[in-house]
C-alpha atoms as a PDB file:
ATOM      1  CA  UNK A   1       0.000   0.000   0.000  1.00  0.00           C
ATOM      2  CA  UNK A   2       2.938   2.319   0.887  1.00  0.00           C
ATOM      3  CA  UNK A   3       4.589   1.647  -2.521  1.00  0.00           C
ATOM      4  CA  UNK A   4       1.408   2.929  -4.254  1.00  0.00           C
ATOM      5  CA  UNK A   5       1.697   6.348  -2.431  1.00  0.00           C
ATOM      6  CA  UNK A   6       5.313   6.759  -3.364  1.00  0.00           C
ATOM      7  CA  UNK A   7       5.499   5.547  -6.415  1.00  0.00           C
ATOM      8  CA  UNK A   8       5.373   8.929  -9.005  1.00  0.00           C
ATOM      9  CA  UNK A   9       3.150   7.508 -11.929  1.00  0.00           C
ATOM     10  CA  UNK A  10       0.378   6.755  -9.764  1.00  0.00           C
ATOM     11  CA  UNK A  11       0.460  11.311  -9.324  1.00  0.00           C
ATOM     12  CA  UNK A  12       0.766  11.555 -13.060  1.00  0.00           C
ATOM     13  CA  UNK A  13      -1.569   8.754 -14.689  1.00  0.00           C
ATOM     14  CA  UNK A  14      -5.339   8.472 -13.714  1.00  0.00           C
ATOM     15  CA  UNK A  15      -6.670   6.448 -11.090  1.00  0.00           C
ATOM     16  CA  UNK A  16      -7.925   3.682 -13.755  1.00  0.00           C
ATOM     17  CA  UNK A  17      -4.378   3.865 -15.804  1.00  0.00           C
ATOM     18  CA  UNK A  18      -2.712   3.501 -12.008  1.00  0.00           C
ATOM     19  CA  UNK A  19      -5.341   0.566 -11.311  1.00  0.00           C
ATOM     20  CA  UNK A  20      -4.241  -1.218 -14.041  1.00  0.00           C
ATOM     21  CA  UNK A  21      -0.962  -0.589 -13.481  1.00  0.00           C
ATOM     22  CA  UNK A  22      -0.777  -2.335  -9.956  1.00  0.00           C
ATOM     23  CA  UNK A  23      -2.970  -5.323 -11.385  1.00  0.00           C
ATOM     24  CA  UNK A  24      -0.459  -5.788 -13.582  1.00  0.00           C
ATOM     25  CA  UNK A  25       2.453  -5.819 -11.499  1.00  0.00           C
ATOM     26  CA  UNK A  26       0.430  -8.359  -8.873  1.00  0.00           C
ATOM     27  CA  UNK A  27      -0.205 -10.510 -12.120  1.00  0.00           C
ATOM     28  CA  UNK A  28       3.361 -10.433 -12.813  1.00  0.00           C
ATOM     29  CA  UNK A  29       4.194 -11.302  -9.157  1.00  0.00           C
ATOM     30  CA  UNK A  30       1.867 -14.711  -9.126  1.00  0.00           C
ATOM     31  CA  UNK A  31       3.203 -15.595 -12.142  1.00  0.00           C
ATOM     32  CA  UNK A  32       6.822 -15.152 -10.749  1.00  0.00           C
ATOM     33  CA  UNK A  33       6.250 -17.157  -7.610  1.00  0.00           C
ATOM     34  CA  UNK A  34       4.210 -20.038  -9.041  1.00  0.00           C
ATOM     35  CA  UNK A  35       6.112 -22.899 -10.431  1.00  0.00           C
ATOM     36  CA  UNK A  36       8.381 -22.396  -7.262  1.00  0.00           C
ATOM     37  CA  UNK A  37       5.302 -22.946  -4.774  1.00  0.00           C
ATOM     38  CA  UNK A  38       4.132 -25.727  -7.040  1.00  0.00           C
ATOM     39  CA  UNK A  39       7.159 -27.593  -6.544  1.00  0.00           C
ATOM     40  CA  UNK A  40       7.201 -26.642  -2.401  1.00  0.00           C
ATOM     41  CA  UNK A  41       3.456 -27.998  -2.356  1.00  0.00           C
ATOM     42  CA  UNK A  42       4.615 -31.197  -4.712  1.00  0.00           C
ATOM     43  CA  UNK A  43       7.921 -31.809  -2.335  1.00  0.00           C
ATOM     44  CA  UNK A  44       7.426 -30.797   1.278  1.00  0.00           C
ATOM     45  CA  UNK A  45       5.207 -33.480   3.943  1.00  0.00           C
ATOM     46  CA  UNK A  46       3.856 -29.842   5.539  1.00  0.00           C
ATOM     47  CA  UNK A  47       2.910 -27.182   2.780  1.00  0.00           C
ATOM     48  CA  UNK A  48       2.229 -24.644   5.469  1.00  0.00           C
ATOM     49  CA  UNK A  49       5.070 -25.285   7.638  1.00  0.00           C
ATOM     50  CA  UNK A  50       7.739 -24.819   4.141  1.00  0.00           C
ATOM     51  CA  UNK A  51       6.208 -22.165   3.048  1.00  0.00           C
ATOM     52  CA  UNK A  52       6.447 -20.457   7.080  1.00  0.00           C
ATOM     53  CA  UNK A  53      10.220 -21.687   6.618  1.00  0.00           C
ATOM     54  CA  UNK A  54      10.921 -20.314   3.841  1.00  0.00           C
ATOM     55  CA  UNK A  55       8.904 -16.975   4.421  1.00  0.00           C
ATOM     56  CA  UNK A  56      11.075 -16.274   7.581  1.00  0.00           C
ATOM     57  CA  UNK A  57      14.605 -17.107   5.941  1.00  0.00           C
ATOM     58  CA  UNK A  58      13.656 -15.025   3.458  1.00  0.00           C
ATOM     59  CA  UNK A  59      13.115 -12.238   6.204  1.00  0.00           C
ATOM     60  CA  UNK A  60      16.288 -12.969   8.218  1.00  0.00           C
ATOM     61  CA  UNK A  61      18.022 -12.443   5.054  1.00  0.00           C
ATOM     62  CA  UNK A  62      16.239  -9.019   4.648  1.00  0.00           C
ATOM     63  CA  UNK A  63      16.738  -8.023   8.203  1.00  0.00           C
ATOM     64  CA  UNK A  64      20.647  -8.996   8.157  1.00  0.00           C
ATOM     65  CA  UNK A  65      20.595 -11.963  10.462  1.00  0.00           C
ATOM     66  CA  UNK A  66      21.665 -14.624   7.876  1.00  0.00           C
ATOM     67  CA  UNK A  67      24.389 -16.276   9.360  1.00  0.00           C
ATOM     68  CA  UNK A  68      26.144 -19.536   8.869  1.00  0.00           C
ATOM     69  CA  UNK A  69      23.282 -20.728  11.307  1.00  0.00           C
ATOM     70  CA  UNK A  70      20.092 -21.258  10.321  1.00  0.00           C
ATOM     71  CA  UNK A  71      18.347 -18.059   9.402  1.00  0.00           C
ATOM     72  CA  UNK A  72      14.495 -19.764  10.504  1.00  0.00           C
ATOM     73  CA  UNK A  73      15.927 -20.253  14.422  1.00  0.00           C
ATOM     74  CA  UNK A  74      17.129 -16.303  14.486  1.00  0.00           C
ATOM     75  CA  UNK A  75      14.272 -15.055  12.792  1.00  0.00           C
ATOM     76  CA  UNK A  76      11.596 -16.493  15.199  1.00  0.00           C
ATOM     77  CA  UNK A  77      13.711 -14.663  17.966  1.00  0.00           C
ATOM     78  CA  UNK A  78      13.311 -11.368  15.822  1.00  0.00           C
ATOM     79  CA  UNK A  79      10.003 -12.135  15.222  1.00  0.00           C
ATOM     80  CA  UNK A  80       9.112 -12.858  18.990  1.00  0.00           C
ATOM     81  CA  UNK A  81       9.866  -9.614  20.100  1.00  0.00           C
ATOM     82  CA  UNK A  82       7.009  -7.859  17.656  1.00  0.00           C
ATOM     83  CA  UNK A  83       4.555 -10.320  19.220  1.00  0.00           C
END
């Protein structure tokens, strides 16, 4: 949401050009992210518990706690605190 108020096209363009716009890009997204999650649903025993798994290393990357160890353990600590 905070991407659509800082982004400069969606001033310039009209609110139906900018609607499309953001369709678009969260078309292009699924389409992106798809075969990956089809293989995570085809290879993992828990769908919901890879996908949590790989949501929060992909977070502990973001936030800089990536380490040699693994990045799911330091993120639930990070995470804990926001709780």
């Amino acid at each position: 949401m905070v991407d659509s108020f800082l982004d400069p096209l969606g001033y310039i363009l009209p609110f139906e050009a900018n609607l499309g716009l953001t369709a678009g890009k969260a078309i292009s997204k699924r389409e992106e992210i798809m075969d990956p999650l089809d293989q995570l649903r085809l290879g993992s025993l828990d769908y919901y518990a890879a996908v949590r798994g790989a949501y929060y290393q992909h977070r502990a990357a973001e936030l800089g706690l990536a380490d040699d160890a693994p990045a799911t353990a330091a993120a639930e600590d990070a995470f804990q605190s926001f709780e």
